[in-house]
Protein backbone atom coordinates (compact mmCIF):
# COMPACT_ATOMS: atom_id res chain seq x y z
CA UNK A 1 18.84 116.55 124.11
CA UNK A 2 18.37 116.06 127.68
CA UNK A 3 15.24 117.77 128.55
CA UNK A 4 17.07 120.00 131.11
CA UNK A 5 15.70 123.65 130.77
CA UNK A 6 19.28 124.82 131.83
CA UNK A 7 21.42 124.57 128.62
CA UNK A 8 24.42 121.88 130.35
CA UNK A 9 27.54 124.61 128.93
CA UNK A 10 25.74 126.83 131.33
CA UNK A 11 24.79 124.38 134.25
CA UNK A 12 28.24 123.14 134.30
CA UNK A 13 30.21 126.41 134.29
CA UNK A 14 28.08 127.98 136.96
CA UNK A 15 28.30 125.50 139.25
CA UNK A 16 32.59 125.44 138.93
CA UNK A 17 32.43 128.99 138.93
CA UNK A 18 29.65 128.89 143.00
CA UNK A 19 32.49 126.21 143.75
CA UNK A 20 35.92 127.46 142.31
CA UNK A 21 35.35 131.19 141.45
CA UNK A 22 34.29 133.34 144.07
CA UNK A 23 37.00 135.67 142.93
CA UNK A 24 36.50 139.77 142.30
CA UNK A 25 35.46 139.96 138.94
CA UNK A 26 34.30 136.72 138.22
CA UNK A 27 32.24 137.59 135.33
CA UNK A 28 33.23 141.27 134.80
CA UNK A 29 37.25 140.36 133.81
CA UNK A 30 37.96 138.35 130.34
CA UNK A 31 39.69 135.47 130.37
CA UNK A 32 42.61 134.28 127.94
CA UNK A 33 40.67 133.98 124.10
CA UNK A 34 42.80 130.62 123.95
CA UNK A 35 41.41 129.46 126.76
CA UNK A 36 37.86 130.20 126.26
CA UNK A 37 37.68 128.95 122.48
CA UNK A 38 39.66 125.58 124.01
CA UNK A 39 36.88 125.35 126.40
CA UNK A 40 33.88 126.06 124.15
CA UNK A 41 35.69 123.47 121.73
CA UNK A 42 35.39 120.54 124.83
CA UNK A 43 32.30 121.97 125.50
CA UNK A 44 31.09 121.05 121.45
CA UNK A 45 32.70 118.02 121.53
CA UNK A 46 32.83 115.94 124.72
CA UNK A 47 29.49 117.29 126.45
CA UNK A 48 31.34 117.73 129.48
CA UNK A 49 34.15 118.80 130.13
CA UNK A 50 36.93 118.43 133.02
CA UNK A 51 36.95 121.94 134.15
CA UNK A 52 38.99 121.36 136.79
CA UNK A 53 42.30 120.93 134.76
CA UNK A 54 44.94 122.89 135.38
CA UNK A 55 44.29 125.05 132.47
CA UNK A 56 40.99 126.10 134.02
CA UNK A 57 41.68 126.47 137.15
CA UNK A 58 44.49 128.91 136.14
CA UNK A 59 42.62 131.30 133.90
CA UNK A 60 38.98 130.78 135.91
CA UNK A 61 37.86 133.75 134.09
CA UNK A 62 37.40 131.68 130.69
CA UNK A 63 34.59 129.97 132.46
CA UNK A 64 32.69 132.99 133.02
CA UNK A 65 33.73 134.34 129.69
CA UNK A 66 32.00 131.19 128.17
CA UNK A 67 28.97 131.76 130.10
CA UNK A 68 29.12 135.50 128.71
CA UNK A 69 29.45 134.35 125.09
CA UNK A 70 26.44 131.49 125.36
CA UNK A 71 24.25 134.58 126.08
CA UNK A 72 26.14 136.81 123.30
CA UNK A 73 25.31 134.20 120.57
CA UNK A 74 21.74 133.29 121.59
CA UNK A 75 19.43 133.76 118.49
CA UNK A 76 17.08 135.74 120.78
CA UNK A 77 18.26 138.00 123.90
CA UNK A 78 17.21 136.05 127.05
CA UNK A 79 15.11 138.98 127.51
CA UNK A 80 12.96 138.99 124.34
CA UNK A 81 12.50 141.73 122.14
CA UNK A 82 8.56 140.80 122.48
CA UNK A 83 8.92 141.75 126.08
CA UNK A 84 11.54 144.49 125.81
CA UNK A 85 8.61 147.37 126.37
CA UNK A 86 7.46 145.74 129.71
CA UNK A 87 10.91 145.57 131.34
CA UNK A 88 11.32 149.11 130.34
């Protein structure tokens, strides 16, 4: 609803992950399914949520998760199946 061409879950997560989550692994490890599910719920419900809570900050890896699962449950793949021949 904002116009933004970067979905805000995704704006929001990246930027506390540049600021908060320069840690090995970032987006490769999972983070706690509680924590992730929690945070998608905020994410559904509040538009923004306070990422830096404790429970965040903690388990940092739920933020990337979430980013990880946006992507998973696009209708489309980011890189379309129209231009799947072209990228390979």
């Amino acid at each position: 609803p904002c116009g933004c061409s970067v979905p805000q879950v995704l704006k929001s997560c990246t930027e506390f992950i540049e600021k908060h989550g320069i840690v090995d692994g970032i987006y490769r490890l999972s983070g706690i399914a509680s924590n992730i599910q929690k945070l998608r719920h905020e994410f559904d419900s509040e538009q923004i949520p306070d990422l830096t809570k404790d429970i965040y900050i903690q388990d940092i890896h739920c933020v990337g998760s979430l980013c990880k699962l946006y992507f998973r449950e696009l209708p489309n793949p980011l890189l379309t199946y129209q231009l799947y021949e072209k990228f390979s």
